[in-house]
Protein backbone atom coordinates (compact mmCIF):
# COMPACT_ATOMS: atom_id res chain seq x y z
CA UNK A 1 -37.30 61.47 82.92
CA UNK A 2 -40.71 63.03 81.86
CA UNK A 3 -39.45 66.32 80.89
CA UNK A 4 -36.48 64.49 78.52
CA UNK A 5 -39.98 62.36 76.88
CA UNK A 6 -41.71 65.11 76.54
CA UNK A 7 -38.93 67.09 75.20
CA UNK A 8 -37.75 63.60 72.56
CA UNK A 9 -41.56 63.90 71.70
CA UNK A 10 -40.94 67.39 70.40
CA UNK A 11 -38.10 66.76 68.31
CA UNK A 12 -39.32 63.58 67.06
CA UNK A 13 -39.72 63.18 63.13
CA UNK A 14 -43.79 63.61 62.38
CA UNK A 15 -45.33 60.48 62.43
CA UNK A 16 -46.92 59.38 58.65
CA UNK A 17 -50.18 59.82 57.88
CA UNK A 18 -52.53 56.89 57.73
CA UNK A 19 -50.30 54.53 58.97
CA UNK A 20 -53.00 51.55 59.34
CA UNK A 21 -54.18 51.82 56.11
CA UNK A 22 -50.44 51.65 54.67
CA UNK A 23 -49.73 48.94 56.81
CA UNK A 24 -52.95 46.91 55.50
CA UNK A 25 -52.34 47.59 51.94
CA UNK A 26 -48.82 46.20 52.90
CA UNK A 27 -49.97 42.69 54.13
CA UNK A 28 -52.13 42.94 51.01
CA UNK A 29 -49.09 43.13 48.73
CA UNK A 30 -46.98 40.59 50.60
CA UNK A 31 -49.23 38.17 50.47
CA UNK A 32 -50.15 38.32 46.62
CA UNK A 33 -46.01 38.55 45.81
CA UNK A 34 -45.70 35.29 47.82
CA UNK A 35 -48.28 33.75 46.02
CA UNK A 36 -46.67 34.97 42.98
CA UNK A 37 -43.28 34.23 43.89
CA UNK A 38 -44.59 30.69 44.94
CA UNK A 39 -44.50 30.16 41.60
CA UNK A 40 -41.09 30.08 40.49
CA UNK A 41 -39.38 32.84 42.22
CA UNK A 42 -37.37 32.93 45.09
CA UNK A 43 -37.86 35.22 47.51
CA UNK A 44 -35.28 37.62 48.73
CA UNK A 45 -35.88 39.56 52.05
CA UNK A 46 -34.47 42.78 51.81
CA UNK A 47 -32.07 42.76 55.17
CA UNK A 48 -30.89 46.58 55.19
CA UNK A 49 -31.83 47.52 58.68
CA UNK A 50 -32.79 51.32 59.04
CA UNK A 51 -30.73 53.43 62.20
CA UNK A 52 -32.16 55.84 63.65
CA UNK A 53 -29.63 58.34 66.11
CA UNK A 54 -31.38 61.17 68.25
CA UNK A 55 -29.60 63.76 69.99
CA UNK A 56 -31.47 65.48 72.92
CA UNK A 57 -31.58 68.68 73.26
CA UNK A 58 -34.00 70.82 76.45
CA UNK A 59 -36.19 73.02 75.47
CA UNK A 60 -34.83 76.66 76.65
CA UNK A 61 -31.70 77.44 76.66
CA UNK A 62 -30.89 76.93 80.70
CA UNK A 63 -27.74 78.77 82.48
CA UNK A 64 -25.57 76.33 84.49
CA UNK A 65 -24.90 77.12 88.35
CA UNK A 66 -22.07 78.10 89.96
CA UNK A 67 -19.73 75.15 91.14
CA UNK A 68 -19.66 74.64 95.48
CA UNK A 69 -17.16 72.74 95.66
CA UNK A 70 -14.60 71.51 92.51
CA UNK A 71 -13.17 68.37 94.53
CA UNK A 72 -16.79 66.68 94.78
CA UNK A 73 -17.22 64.54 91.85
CA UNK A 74 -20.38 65.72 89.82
CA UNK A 75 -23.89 63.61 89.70
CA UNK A 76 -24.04 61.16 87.14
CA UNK A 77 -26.07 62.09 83.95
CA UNK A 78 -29.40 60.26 83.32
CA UNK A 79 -29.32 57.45 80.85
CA UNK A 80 -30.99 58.14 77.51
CA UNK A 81 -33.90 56.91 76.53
CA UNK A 82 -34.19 53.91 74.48
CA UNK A 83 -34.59 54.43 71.13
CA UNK A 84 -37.57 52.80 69.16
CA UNK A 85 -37.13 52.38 65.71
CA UNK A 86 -39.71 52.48 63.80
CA UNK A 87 -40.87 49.74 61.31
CA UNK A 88 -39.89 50.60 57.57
CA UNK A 89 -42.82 51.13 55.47
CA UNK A 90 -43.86 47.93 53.25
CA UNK A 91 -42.63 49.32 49.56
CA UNK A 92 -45.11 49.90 47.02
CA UNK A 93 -47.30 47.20 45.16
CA UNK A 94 -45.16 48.62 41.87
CA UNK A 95 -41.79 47.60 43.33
CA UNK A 96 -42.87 44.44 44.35
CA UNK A 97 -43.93 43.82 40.58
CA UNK A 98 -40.84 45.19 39.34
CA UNK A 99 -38.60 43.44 41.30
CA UNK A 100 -39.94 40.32 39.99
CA UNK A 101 -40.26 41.27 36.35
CA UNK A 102 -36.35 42.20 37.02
CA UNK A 103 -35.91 38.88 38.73
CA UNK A 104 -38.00 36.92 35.92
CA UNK A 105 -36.14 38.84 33.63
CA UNK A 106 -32.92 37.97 34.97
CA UNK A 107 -33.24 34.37 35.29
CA UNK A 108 -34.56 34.48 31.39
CA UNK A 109 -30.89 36.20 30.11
CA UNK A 110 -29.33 33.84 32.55
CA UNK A 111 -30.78 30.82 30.74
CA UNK A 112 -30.35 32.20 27.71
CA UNK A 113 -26.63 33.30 28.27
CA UNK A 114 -26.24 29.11 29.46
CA UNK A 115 -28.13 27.99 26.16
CA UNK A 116 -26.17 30.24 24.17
CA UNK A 117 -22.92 29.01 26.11
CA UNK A 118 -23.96 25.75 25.57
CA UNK A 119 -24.60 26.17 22.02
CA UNK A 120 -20.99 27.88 21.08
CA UNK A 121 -19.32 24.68 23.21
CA UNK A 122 -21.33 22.15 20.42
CA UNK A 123 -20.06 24.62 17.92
CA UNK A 124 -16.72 24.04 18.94
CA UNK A 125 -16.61 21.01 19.43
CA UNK A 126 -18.39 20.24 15.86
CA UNK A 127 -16.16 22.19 14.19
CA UNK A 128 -13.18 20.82 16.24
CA UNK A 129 -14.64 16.85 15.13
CA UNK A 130 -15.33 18.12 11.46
CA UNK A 131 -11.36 19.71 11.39
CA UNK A 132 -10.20 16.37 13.11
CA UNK A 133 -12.02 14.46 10.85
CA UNK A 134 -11.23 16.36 7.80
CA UNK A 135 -6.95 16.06 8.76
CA UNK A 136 -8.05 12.06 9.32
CA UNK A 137 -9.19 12.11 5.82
CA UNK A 138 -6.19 13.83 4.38
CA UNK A 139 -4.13 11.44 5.90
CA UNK A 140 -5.52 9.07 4.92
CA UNK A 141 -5.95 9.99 1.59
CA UNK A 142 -2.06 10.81 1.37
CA UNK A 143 -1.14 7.45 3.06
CA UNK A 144 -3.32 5.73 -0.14
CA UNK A 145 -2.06 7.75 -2.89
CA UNK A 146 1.78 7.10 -1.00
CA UNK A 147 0.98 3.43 -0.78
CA UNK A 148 -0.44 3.62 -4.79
CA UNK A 149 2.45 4.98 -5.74
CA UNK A 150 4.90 2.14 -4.15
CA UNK A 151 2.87 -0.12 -5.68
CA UNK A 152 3.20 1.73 -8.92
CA UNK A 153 6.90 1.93 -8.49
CA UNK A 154 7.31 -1.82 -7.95
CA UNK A 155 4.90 -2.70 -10.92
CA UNK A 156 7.23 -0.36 -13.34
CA UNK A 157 10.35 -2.00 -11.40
CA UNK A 158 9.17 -5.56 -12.30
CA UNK A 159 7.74 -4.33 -15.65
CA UNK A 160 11.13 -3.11 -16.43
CA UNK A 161 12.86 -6.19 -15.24
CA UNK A 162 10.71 -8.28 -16.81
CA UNK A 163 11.40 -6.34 -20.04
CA UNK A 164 15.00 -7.21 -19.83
CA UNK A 165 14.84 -10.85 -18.66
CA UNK A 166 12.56 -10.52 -22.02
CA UNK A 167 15.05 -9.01 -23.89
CA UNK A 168 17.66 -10.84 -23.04
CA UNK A 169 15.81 -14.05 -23.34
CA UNK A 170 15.74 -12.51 -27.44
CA UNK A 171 19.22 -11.72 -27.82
CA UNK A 172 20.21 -15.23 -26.12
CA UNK A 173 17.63 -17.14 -29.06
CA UNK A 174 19.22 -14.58 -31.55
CA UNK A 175 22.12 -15.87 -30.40
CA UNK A 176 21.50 -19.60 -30.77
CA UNK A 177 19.68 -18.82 -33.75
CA UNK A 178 22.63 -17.11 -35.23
CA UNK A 179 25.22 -19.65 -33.98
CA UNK A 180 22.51 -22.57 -35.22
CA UNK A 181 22.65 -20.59 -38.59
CA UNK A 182 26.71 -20.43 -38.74
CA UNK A 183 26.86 -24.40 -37.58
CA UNK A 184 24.41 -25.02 -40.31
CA UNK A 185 25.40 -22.87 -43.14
CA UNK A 186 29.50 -23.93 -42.14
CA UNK A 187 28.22 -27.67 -42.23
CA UNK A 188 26.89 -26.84 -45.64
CA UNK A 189 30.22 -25.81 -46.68
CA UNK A 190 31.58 -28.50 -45.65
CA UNK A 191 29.21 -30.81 -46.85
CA UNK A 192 30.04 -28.91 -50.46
CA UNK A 193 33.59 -28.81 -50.10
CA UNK A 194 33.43 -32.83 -49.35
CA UNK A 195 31.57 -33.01 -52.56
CA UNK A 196 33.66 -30.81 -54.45
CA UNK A 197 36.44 -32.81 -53.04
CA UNK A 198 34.97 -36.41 -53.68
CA UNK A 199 34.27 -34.81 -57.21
CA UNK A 200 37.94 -33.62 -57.60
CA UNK A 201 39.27 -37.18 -56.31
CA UNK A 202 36.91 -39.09 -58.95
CA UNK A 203 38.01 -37.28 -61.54
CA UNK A 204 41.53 -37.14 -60.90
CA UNK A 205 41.28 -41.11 -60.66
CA UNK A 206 39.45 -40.83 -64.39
CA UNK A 207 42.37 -39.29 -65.24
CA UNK A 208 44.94 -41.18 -63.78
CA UNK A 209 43.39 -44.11 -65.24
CA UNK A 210 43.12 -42.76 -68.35
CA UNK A 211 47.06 -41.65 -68.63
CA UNK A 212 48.42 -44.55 -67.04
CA UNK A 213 49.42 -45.99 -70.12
CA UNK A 214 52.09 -42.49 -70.77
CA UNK A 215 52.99 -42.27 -67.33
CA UNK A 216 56.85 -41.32 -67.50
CA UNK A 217 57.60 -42.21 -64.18
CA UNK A 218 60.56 -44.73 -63.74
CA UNK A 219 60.57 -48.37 -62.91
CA UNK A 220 60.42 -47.55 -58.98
CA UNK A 221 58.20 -44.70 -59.25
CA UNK A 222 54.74 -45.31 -56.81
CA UNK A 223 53.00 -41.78 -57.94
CA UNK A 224 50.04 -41.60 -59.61
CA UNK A 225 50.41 -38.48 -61.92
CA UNK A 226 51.55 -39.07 -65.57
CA UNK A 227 54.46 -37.05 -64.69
CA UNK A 228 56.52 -36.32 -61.86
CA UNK A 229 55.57 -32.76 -60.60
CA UNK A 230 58.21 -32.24 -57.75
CA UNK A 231 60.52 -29.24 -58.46
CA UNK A 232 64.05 -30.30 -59.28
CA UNK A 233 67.06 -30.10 -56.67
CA UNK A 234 68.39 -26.46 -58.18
CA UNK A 235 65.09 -24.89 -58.21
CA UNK A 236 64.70 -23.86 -54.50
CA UNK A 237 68.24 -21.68 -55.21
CA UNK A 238 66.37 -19.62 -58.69
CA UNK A 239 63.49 -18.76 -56.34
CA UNK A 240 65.10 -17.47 -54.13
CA UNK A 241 67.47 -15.74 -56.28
CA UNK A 242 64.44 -14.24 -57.49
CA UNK A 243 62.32 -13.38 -54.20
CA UNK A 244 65.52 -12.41 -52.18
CA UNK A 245 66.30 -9.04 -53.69
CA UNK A 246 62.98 -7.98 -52.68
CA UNK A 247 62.88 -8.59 -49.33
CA UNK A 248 63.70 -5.02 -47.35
CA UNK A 249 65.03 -5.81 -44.26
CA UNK A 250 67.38 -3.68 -41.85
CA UNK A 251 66.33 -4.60 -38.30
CA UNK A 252 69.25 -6.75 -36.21
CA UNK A 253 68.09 -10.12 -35.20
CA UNK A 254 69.28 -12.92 -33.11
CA UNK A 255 70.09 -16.50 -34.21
CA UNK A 256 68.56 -17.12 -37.82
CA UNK A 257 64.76 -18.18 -37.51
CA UNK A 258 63.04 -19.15 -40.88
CA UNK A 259 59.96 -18.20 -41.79
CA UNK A 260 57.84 -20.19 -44.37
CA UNK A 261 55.65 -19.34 -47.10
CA UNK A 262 53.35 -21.55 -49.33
CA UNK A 263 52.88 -20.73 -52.38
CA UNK A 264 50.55 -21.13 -55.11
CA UNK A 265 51.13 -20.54 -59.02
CA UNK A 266 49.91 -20.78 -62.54
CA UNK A 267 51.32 -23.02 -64.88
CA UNK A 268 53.21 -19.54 -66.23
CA UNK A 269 54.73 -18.76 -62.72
CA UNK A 270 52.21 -16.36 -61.90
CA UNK A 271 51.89 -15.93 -57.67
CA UNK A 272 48.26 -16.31 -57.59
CA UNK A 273 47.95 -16.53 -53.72
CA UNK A 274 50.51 -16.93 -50.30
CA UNK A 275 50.42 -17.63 -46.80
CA UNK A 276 52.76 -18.09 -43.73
CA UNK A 277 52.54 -21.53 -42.48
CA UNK A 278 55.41 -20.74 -39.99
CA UNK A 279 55.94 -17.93 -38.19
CA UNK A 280 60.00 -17.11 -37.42
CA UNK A 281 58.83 -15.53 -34.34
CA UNK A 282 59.73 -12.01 -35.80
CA UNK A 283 56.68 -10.17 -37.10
CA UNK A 284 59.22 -7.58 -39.20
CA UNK A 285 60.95 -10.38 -40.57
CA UNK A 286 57.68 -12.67 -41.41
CA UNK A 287 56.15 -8.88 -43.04
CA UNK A 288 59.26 -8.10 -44.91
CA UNK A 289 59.02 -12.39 -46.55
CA UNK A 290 55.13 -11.47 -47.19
CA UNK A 291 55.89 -8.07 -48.86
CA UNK A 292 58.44 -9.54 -51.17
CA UNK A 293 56.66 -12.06 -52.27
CA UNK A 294 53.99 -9.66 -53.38
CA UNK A 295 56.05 -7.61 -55.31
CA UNK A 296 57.72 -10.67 -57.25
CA UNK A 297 54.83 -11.25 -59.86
CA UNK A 298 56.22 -14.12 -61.31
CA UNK A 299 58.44 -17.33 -60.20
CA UNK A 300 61.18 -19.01 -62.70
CA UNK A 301 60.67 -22.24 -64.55
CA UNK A 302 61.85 -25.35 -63.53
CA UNK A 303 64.64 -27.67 -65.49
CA UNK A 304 61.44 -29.57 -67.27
CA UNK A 305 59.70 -25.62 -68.55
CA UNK A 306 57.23 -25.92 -65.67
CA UNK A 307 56.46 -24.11 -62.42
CA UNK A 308 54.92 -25.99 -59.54
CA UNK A 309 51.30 -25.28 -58.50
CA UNK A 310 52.10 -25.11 -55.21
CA UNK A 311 54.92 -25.29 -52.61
CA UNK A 312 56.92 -24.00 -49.54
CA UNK A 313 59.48 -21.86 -49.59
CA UNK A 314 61.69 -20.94 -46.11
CA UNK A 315 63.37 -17.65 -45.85
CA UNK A 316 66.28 -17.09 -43.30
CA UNK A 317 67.85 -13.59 -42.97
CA UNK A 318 71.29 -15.08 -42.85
CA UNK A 319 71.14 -17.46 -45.51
């Protein structure tokens, strides 16, 4: 047991020099870092444990003996010696300082890193309120110019049916003032003709008063006129001796309507104006009356030299 001691001792790694005073200036150090570290820095104890593995080995190479016997089992071999591992030397002061500088400096990029962090999230989120409330205020601003522009819509609507109601209002009172004006101007007329009429009728009674005395009227005459003035019994038969070869008419008609005609003439015979006051209830017949009137300029006189100033005459296409 000596001789494998002694023979460890030899192979053993050299022991350091000045160990106590390395181990002194090692308290030193780790009690200023904790003081230091006290501070604001945590401590972190290095756990790597050092192993140390020794092989043993004699000291002259010794020749084994011969083997008695190969059946007996062989002695056991010694146990090794227990190892002692020796305590790792305290690092230097400088590491100590440099670990915390790098620990300082650490927690300094970590903060920073957070502030910065926190700074880009309330950049975000600024610019994520200032784009939501910028979209809010386009909305908004479309929903007001969309809701202006109904409400300009309706104002032109009831502008424009205003406009009309107004319009139409004016043609209704042009209407009414038109009508008003017709009413008024045909009341005038016949407020005139009833003058002209009254006029007439006064004096044709001057007259009639003042030829009474060479009426030729008979005994049982109750006219008026200082002559008769009805055409005689043969007269309707010259007319239309004279009117009928005028009358141009081809067209095949049933039954034998009439269709009658006043008349009005000069004392000459001159037509100076017709109309149909019948109708025969055939417009080619009534035309082809009409036309042949206008082309006979001129009726014949009556037995007494005189034409009538006005009378009927009926036409019938088989007469």
């Amino acid at each position: 047991m000596q001789a494998a001691t002694a023979d460890w001792a030899e192979f053993a790694p050299p022991q350091p020099p000045a160990q106590l005073r390395a181990l002194a200036l090692a308290i030193v150090a780790h009690v200023l870092l904790l003081g230091a570290l006290a501070w604001g820095v945590n401590w972190r104890q290095n756990d790597a444990t050092l192993t140390v593995e020794a092989e043993l080995w004699s000291a002259v190479p010794q020749q084994a003996a011969p083997r008695l016997d190969p059946i007996l089992p062989l002695p056991p071999e010694p146990a090794p010696a227990p190892v002692v591992k020796p305590a790792p030397p305290p690092p230097p002061p400088d590491l100590v300082q440099r670990d915390a500088d790098i620990a300082l400096a650490r927690q300094k990029q970590e903060a920073e890193a957070l502030a910065a962090k926190q700074k880009l999230e309330m950049e975000q989120k600024r610019r994520l309120k200032l784009e939501a409330d910028q979209k809010a205020a386009q909305k908004r601003a479309l929903e007001e110019k969309r809701l202006a522009q109904e409400k300009l819509d309706k104002d032109r609507l009831k502008q424009a049916a205003d406009d009309k109601k107004a319009a139409e209002k004016k043609v209704a009172q042009e209407a009414q003032r038109r009508e008003a004006a017709k009413l008024e101007a045909r009341k005038q007329e016949e407020d005139a003709r009833a003058d002209r009429e009254l006029k007439a009728q006064r004096e044709a009674n001057l007259r009639r008063m003042a030829g009474l005395a060479g009426a030729t009227g008979g005994e049982t005459s109750t006219g008026t006129a200082q002559r008769s003035s009805a055409p005689s019994a043969s007269y309707a038969g010259k007319v239309a001796a004279r009117v009928k070869p005028n009358i141009v008419f081809t067209d095949d008609m049933a039954g034998n309507p009439a269709a009658e005609v006043e008349v009005r003439t000069s004392p000459d015979g001159s037509i100076l104006s017709r109309k149909l006051v019948k109708s025969s209830g055939v417009k080619a017949w009534d035309e082809a009356v009409i036309k042949a009137i206008d082309k006979t300029d001129k009726l014949p006189l009556d037995t007494d030299g005189r034409v009538p100033s006005a009378l009927v005459i009926s036409f019938r296409p088989k007469d």
